[in-house]
Protein backbone atom coordinates (compact mmCIF):
# COMPACT_ATOMS: atom_id res chain seq x y z
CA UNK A 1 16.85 14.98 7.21
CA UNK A 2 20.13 13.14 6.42
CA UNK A 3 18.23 9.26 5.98
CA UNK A 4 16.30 7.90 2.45
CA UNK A 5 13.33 6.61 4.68
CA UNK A 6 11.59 6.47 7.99
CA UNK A 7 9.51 4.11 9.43
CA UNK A 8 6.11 4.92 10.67
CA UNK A 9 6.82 4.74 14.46
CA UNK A 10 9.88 7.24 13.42
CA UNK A 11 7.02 9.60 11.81
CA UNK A 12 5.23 9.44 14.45
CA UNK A 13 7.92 10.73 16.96
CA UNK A 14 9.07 13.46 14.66
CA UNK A 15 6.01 15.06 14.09
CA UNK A 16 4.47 14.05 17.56
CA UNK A 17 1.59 12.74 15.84
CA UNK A 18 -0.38 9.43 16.95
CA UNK A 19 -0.46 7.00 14.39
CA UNK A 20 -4.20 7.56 13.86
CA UNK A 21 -3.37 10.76 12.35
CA UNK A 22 -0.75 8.95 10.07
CA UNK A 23 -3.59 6.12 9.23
CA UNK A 24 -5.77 8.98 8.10
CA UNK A 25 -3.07 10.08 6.01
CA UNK A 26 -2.84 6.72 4.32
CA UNK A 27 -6.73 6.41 4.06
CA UNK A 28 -7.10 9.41 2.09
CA UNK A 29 -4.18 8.92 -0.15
CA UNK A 30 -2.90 12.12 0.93
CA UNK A 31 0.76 10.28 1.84
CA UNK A 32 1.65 7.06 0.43
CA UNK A 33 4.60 4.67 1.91
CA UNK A 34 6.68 2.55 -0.02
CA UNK A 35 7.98 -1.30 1.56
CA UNK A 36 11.70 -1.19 1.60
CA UNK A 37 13.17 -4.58 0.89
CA UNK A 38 15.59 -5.37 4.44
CA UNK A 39 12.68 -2.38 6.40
CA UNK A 40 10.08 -3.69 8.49
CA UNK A 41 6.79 -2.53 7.90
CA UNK A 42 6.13 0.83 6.11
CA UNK A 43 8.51 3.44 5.66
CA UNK A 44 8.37 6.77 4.55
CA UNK A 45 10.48 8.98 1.98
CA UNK A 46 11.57 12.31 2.15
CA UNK A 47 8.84 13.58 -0.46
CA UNK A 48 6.17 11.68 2.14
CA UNK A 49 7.69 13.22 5.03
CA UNK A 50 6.83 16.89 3.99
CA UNK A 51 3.68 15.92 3.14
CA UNK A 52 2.88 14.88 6.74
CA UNK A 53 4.86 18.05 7.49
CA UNK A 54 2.49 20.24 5.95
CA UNK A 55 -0.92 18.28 6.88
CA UNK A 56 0.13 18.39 10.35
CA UNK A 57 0.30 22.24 10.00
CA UNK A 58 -2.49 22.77 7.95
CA UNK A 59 -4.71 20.37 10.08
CA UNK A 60 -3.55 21.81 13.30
CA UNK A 61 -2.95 25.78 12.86
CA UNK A 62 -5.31 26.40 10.09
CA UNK A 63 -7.60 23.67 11.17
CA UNK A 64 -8.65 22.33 8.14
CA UNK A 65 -9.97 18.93 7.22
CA UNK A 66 -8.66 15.83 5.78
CA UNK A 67 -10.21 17.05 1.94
CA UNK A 68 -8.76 20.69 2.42
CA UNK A 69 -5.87 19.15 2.93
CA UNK A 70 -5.54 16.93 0.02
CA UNK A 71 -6.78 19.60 -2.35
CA UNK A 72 -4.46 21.84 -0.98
CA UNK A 73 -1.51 19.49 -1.76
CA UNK A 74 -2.61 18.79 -4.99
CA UNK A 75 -2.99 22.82 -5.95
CA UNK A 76 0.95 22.87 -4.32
CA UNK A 77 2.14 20.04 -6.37
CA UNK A 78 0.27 21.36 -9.65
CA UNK A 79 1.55 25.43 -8.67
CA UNK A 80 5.40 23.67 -8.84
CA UNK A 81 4.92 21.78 -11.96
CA UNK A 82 3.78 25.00 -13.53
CA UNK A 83 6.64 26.79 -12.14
CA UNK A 84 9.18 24.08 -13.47
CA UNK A 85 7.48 24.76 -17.05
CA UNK A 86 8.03 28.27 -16.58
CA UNK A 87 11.26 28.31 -15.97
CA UNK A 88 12.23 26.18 -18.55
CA UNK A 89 10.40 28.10 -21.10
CA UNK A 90 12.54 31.27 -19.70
CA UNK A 91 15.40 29.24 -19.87
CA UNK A 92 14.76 28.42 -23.89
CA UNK A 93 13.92 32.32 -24.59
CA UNK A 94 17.40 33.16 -22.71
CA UNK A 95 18.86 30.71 -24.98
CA UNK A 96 17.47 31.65 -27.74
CA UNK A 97 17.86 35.54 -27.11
CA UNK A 98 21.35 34.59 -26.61
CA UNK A 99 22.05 32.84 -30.10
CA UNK A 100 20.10 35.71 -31.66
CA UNK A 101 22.63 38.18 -30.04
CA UNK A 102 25.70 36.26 -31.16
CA UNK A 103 24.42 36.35 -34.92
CA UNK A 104 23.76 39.94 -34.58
CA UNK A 105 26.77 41.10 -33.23
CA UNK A 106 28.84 39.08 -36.24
């Protein structure tokens, strides 16, 4: 996905969803699209379009509701935050291991 932002109708087509599914989307704040200035209507960015990605999937092939999906999003999006703080809290002890190595070895 080489573009900044779709429109809905583009959505739509990709995912070969109707736009009811998309509306539902909206309704339950599970996507959120943005109004580009010189973009008709509502378009939607990369971050927006694998979140319809993955409620299509989990709505379809693991058949779970609207709420499942949403709380299921939400656990995703909290699970990489946490894994962001990780690594930069392995990151400091690497850098900190490393300055401790450099005074040791003088």
């Amino acid at each position: 996905m080489t573009k900044k932002y779709w429109s809905s109708t583009e959505v739509v087509e990709f995912f070969q969803v109707n736009e009811t599914f998309l509306n539902n989307l909206e309704k339950e704040d599970i996507v959120c699209p943005t109004c580009q200035e010189g973009l008709p209507g509502r378009t939607f960015s990369a971050s927006e379009m694998e979140k319809v990605r993955l409620a299509k999937i989990l709505m379809e092939e693991m058949e779970v509701n609207l709420a499942g999906v949403e709380v299921i999003l939400q656990m995703r999006k909290s699970m990489i935050a946490m894994r962001k703080q990780f690594d930069a809290i392995l990151e400091d002890m690497v850098r900190e291991m490393e300055k401790s190595l450099q005074i040791d070895s003088r």
